[in-house]
C-alpha atoms as a PDB file:
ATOM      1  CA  UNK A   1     115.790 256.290  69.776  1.00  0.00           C
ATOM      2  CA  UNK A   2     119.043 254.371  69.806  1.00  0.00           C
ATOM      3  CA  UNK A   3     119.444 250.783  70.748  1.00  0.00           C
ATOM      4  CA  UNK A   4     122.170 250.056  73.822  1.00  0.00           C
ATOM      5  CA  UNK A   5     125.751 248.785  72.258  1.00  0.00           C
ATOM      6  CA  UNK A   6     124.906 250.840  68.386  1.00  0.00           C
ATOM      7  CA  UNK A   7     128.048 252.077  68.258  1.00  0.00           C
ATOM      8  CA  UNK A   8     129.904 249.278  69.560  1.00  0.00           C
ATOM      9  CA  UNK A   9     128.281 246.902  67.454  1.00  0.00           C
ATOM     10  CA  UNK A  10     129.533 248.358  64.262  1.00  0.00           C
ATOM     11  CA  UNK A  11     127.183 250.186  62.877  1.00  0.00           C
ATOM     12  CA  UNK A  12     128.285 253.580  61.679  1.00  0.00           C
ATOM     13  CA  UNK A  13     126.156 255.925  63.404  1.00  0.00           C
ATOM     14  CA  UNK A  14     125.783 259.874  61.921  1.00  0.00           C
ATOM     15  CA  UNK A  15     126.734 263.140  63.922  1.00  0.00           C
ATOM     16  CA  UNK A  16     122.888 263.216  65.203  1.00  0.00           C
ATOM     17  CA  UNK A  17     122.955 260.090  66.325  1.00  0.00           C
ATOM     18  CA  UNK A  18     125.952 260.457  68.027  1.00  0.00           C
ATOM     19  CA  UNK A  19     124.839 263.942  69.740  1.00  0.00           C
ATOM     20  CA  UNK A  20     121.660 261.977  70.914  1.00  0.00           C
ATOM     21  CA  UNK A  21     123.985 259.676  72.417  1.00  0.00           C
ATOM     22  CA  UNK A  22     125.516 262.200  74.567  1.00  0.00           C
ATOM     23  CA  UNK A  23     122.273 263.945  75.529  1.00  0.00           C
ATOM     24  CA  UNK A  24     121.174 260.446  77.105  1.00  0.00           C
ATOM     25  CA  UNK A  25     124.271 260.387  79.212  1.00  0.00           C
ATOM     26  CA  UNK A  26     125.860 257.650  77.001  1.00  0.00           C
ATOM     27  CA  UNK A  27     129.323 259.349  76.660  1.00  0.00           C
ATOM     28  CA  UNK A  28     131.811 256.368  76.056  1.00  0.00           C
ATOM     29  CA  UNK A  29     129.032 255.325  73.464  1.00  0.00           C
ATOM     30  CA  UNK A  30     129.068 258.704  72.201  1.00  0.00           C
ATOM     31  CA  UNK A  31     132.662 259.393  72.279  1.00  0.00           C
ATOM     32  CA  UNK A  32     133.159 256.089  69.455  1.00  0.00           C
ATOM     33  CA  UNK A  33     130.602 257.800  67.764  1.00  0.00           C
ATOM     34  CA  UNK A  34     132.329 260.604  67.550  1.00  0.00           C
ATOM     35  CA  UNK A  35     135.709 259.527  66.801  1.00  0.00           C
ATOM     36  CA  UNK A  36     134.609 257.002  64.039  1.00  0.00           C
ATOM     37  CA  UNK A  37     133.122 260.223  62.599  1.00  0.00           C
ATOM     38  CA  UNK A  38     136.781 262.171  63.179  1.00  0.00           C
ATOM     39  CA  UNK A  39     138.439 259.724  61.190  1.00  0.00           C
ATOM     40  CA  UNK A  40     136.339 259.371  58.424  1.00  0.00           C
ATOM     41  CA  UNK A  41     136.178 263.328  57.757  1.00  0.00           C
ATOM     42  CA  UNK A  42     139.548 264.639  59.815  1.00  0.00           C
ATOM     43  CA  UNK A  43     139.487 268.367  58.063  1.00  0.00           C
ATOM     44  CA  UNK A  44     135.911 268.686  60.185  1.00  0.00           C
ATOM     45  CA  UNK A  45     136.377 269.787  63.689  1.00  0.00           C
ATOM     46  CA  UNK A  46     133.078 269.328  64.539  1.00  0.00           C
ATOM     47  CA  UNK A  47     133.436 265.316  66.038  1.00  0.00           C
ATOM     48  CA  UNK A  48     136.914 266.715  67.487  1.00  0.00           C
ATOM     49  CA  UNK A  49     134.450 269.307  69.285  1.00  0.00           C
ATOM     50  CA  UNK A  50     132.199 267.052  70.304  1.00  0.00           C
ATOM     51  CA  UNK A  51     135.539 264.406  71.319  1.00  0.00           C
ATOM     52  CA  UNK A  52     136.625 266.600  73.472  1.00  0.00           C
ATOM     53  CA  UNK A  53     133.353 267.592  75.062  1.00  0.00           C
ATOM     54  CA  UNK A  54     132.874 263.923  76.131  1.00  0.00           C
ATOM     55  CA  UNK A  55     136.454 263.864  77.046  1.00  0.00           C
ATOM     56  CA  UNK A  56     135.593 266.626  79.460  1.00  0.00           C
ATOM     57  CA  UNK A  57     131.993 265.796  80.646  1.00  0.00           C
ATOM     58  CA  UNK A  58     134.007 262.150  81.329  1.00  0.00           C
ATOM     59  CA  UNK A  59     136.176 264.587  83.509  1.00  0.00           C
ATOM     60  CA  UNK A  60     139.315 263.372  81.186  1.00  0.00           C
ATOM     61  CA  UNK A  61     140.954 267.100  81.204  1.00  0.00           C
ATOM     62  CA  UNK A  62     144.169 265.730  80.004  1.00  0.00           C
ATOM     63  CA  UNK A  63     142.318 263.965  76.295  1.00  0.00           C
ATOM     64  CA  UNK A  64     140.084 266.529  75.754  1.00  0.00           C
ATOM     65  CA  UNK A  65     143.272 269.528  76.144  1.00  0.00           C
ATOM     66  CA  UNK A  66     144.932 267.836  72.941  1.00  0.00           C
ATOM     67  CA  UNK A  67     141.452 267.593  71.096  1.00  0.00           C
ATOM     68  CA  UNK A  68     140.493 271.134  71.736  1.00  0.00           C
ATOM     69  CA  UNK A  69     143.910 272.467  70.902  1.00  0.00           C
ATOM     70  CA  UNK A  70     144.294 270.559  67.593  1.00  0.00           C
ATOM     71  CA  UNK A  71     140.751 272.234  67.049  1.00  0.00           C
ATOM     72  CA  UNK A  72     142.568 275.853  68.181  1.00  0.00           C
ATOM     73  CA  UNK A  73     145.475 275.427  65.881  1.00  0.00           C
ATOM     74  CA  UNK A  74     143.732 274.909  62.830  1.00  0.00           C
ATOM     75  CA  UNK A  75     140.905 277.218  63.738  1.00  0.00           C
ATOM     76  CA  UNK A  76     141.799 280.206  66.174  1.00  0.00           C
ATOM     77  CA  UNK A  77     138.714 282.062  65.706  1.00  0.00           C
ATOM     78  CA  UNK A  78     136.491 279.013  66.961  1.00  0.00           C
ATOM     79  CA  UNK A  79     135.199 280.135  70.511  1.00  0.00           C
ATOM     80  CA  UNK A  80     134.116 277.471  72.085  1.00  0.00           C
ATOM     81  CA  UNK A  81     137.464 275.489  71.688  1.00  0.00           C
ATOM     82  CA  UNK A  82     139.634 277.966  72.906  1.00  0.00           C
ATOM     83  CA  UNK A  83     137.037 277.983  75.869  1.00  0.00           C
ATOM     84  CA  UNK A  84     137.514 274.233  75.900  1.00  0.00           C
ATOM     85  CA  UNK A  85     140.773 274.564  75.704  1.00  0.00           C
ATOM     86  CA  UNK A  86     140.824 276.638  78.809  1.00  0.00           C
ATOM     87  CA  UNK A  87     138.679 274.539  80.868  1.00  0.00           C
ATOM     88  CA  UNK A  88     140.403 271.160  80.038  1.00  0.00           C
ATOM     89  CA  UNK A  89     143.466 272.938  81.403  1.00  0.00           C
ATOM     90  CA  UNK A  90     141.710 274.456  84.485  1.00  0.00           C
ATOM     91  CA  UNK A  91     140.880 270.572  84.772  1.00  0.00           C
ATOM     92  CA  UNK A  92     144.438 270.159  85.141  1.00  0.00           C
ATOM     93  CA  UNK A  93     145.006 272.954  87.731  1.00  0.00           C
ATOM     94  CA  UNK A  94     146.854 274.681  84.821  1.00  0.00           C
ATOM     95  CA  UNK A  95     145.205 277.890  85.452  1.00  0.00           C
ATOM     96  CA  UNK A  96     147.500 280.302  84.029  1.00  0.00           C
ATOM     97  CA  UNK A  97     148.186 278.456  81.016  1.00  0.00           C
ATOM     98  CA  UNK A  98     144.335 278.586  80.309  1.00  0.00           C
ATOM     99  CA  UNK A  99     144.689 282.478  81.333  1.00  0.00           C
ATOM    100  CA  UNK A 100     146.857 282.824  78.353  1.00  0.00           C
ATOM    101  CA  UNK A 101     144.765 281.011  75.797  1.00  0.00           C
ATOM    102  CA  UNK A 102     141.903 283.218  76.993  1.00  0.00           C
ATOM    103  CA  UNK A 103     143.252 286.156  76.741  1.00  0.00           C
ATOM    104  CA  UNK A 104     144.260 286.204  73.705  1.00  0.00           C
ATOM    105  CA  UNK A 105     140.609 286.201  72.768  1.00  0.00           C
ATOM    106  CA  UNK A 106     138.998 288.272  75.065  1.00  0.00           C
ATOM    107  CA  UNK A 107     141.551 291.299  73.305  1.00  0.00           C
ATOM    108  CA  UNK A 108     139.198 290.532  70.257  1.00  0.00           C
ATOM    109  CA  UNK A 109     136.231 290.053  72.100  1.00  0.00           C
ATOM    110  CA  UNK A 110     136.387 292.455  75.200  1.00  0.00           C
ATOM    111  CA  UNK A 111     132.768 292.553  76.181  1.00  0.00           C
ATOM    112  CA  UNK A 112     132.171 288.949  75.382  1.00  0.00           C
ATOM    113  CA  UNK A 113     130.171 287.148  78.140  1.00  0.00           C
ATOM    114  CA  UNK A 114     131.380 283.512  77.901  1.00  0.00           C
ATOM    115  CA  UNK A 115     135.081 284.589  77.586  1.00  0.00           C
ATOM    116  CA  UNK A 116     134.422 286.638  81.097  1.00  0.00           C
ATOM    117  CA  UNK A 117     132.880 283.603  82.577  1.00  0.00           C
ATOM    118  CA  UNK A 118     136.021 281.150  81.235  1.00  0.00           C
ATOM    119  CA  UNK A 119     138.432 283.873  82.652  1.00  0.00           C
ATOM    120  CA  UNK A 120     136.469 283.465  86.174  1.00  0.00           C
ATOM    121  CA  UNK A 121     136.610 279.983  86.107  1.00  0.00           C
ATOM    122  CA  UNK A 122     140.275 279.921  85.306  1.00  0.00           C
ATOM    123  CA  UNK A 123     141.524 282.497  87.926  1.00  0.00           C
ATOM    124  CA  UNK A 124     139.278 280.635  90.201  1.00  0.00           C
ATOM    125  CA  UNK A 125     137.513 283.358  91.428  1.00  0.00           C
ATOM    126  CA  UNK A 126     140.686 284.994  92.725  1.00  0.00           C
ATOM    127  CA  UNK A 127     140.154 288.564  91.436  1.00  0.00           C
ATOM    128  CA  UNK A 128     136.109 289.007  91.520  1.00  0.00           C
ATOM    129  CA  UNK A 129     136.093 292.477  90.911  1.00  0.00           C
ATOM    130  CA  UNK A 130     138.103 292.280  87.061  1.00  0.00           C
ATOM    131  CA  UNK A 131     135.613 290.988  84.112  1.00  0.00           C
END
């Protein structure tokens, strides 16, 4: 168990400290966490992930959209940050942007559950009856 003010106090915590951190609700605590961890190993995208996860469950849309995409460009194949991608911009109201991102993916992964669900999400419900 963590100690209130760890990561502000200095102390370098690791990635499963930091994840702990977030499952207790402590997302600015986990968010310095995970950025401490970002800059010490940048080539990881891991902490990024986890960035812009906080970023998001924080309801910051317009942070976690850079952190996800960074995450994107370097590694297109990674799932969950095109998804986060998408729903940082459906944060925004940026719906068909996020349509884009996602379906570029979905032409990979046609049958793919958690690409039809981010496609819902993004069109808003709009058109029920496709995916």
């Amino acid at each position: 168990m963590l100690a209130a003010g760890d990561a502000q106090a200095g102390q370098r915590l690791t990635q499963e400290q930091a994840i702990e951190l977030a499952g207790q609700g402590k997302h600015q605590e986990a968010l310095e966490a995970f950025q401490q961890l970002a800059a010490d190993n940048p080539r990881n995208p891991e902490p990024r992930m986890w960035i812009g996860r906080m970023h998001a469950k924080m309801g910051h849309h317009e942070l976690a959209e850079p952190v996800f995409r960074s995450v994107v460009l370097e590694h297109p194949d990674n799932l969950e940050a095109v998804i986060g991608l998408s729903d940082s911009l459906v944060g925004q109201r940026r719906n068909d942007e996020a349509l884009v991102c996602l379906m570029k993916v979905a032409k990979a992964q046609p049958q793919n559950p958690e690409i039809a669900a981010a496609i819902r999400r993004a069109r808003g419900n709009r058109f029920p009856w496709f995916w």
